[in-house]
Each structure stands twice: as C-alpha cells, then as structure tokens.
Protein backbone atom coordinates (compact mmCIF):
# COMPACT_ATOMS: atom_id res chain seq x y z
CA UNK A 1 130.84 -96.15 126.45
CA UNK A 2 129.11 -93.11 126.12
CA UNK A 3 126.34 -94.62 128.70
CA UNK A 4 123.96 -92.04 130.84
CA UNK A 5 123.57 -92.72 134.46
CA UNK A 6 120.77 -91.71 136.00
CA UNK A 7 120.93 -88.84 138.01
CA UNK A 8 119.57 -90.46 141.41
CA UNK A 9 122.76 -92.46 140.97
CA UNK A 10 124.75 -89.70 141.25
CA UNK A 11 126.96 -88.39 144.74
CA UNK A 12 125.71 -84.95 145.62
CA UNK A 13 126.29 -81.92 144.45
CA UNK A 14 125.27 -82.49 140.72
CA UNK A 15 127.17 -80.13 138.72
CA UNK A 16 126.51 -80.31 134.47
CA UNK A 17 128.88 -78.16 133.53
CA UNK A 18 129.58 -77.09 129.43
CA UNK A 19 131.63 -79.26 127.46
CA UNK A 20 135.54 -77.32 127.45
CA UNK A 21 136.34 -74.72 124.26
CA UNK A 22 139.72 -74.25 124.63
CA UNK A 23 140.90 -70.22 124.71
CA UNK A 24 141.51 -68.31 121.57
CA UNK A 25 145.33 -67.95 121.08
CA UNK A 26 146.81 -65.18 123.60
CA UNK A 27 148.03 -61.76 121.69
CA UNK A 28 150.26 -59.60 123.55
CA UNK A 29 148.98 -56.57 124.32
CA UNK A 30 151.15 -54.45 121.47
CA UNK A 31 150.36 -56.28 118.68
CA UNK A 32 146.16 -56.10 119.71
CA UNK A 33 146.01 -52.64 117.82
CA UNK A 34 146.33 -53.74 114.38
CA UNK A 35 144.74 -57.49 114.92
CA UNK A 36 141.79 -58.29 113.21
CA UNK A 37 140.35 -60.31 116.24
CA UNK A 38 140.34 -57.20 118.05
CA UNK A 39 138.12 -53.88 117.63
CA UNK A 40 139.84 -51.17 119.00
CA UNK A 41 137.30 -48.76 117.48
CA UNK A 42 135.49 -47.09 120.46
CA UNK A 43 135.00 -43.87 119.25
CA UNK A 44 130.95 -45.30 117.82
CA UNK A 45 130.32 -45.20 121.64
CA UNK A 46 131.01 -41.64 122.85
CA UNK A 47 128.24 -39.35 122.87
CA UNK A 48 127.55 -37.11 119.59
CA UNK A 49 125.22 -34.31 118.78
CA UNK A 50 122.52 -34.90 116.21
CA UNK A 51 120.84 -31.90 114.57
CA UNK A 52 117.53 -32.12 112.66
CA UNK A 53 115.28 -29.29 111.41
CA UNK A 54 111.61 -30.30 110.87
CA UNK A 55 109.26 -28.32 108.40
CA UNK A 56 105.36 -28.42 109.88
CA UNK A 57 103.88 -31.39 109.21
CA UNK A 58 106.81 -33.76 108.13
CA UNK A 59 108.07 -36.82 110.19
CA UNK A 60 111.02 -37.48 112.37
CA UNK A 61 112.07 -40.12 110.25
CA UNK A 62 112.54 -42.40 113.52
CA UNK A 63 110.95 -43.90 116.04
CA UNK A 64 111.74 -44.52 119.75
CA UNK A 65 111.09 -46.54 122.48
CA UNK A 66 111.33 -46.67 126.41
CA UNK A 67 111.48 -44.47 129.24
CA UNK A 68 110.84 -43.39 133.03
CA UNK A 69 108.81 -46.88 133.56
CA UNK A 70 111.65 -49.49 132.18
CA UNK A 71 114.33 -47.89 134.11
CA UNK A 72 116.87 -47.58 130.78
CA UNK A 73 115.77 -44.38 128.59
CA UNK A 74 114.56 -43.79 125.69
CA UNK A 75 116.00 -45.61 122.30
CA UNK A 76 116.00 -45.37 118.88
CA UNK A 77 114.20 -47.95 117.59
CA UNK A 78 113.96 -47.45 113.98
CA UNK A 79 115.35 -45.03 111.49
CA UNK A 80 113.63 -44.47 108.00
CA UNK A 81 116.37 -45.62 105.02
CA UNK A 82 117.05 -41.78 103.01
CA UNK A 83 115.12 -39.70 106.09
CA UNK A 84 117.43 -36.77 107.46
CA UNK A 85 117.53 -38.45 110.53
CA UNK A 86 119.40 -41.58 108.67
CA UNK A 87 121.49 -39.16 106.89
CA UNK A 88 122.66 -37.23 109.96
CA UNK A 89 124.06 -40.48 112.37
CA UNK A 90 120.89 -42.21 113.77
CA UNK A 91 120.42 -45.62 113.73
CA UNK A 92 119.21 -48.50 116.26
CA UNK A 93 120.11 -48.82 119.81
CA UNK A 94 121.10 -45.17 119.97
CA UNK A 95 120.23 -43.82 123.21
CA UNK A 96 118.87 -40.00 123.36
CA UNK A 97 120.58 -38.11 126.46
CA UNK A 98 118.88 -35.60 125.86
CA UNK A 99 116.83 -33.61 123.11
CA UNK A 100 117.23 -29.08 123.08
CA UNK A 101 118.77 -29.60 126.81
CA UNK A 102 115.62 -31.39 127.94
CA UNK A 103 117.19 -34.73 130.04
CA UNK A 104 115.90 -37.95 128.11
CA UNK A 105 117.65 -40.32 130.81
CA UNK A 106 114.52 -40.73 133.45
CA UNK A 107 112.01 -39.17 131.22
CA UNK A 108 107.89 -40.68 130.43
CA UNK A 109 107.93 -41.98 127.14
CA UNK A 110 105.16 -40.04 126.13
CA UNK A 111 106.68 -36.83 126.81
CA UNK A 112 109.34 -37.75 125.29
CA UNK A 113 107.05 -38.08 122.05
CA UNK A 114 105.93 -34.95 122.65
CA UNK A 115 108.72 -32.92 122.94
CA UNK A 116 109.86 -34.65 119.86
CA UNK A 117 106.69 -33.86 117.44
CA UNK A 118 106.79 -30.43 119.14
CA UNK A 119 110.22 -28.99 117.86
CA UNK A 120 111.06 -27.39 114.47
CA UNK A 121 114.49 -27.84 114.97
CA UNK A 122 115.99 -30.82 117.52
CA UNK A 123 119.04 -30.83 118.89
CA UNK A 124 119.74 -34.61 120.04
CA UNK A 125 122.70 -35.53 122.29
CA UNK A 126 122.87 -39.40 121.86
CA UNK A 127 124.94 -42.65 122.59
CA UNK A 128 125.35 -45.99 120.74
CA UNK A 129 124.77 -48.32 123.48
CA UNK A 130 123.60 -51.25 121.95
CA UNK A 131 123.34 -53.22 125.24
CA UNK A 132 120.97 -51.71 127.28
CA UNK A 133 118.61 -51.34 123.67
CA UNK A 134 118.69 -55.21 123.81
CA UNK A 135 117.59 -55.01 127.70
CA UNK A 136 115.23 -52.52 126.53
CA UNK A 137 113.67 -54.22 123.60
CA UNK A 138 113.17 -57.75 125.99
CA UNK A 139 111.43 -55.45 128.59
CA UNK A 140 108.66 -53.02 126.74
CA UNK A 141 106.53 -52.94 124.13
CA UNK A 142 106.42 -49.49 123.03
C-alpha cells in the first residue's frame, strides 16, 4: 500500500510537503494568563543595568563575543559560576547595549575587549535576546 512512485512519474509541480500535526487546543485569550502552555513572563527581555567594580588585575568573570563585522553586537558568551558578574544578572545570550555610555550595538569586537579590561568599575546596559546570540554563535568564531 504504502508503495513509492518514482518521482519522474509524477505530474509537475512536485510538492513534499510535512506529514499534518494537528493544532494544540485553542485557549481564549482570558484564560492564557494563568495557563501553563503559555509564558507570559516578558519582563527577562527588557533592558537592565548591570554594575560591576573590578580591582586591578582580576577578571570580568565573562566572556563575549561578536561585533561591528557580524552585523548583531556583542554577546555574552559565557559567565563564570560564583564570579560577580554571575551574581549580578549575566548570563548567555545577553546582549551589551552599551558599557559606561560607550554604544556596544555597531562596535569592533576588539574594542569592545578593550574598553572592557580597561574599566575599574562597568556600568553595562544589556538585553536577553537569546535569538540573535543563536544567529550570532552560527556566524563567528570569536
């Protein structure tokens, strides 16, 4: 029954097309808030101020990724478990707006580094946008 033909045999246009998943179950809109199919938590996304002071000599306790060249900014990429920086907010995917009112949106990546091991204290504006981290991570290598 289940018998392939082969695909010369078929009338053009060819068109595979995914076997059907039928539609979760529809929720009205009032009764979405308290749901547990639905996250209505969007507060992780707005941007927040991170403050870090940094004694001569000690690390950042992250690292970051990105800039000018891939077009997305500059990300955190990795946050050390028990640093300050983990204790204050920072974790993966964060993107940094901007770092003591220096704009970290279209910004070379090694400036960016250097700005960073430069200041004592940092003042970090940054966003959880998971997304374009993903996007970032396929693209670079730093």
């Amino acid at each position: 029954m289940d018998q392939k033909i082969p695909y010369e045999d078929y009338q053009l246009p060819v068109v595979f097309l995914p076997s059907y998943e039928n539609p979760p179950a529809w929720i009205p809109p009032r009764e979405r808030v308290h749901h547990p199919n639905y996250n209505n938590e969007l507060t992780q996304f707005l941007p927040r101020t991170v403050v870090l002071k940094k004694p001569p000599g000690a690390q950042l306790g992250f690292n970051i990724r990105g800039g000018k060249a891939s077009q997305l900014g500059i990300f955190i990429s990795k946050v050390v478990p028990d640093s300050d920086a983990h204790r204050a907010g920072l974790q993966e995917g964060d993107q940094v707006l901007s770092v003591n009112e220096v704009d970290f949106q279209d910004i070379e990546h090694s400036r960016a580094v250097e700005i960073l091991k430069t200041a004592r204290e940092i003042m970090m504006r940054v966003r959880f946008f998971p997304y374009n981290y993903q996007r970032q991570k396929e693209r670079t290598v730093h």
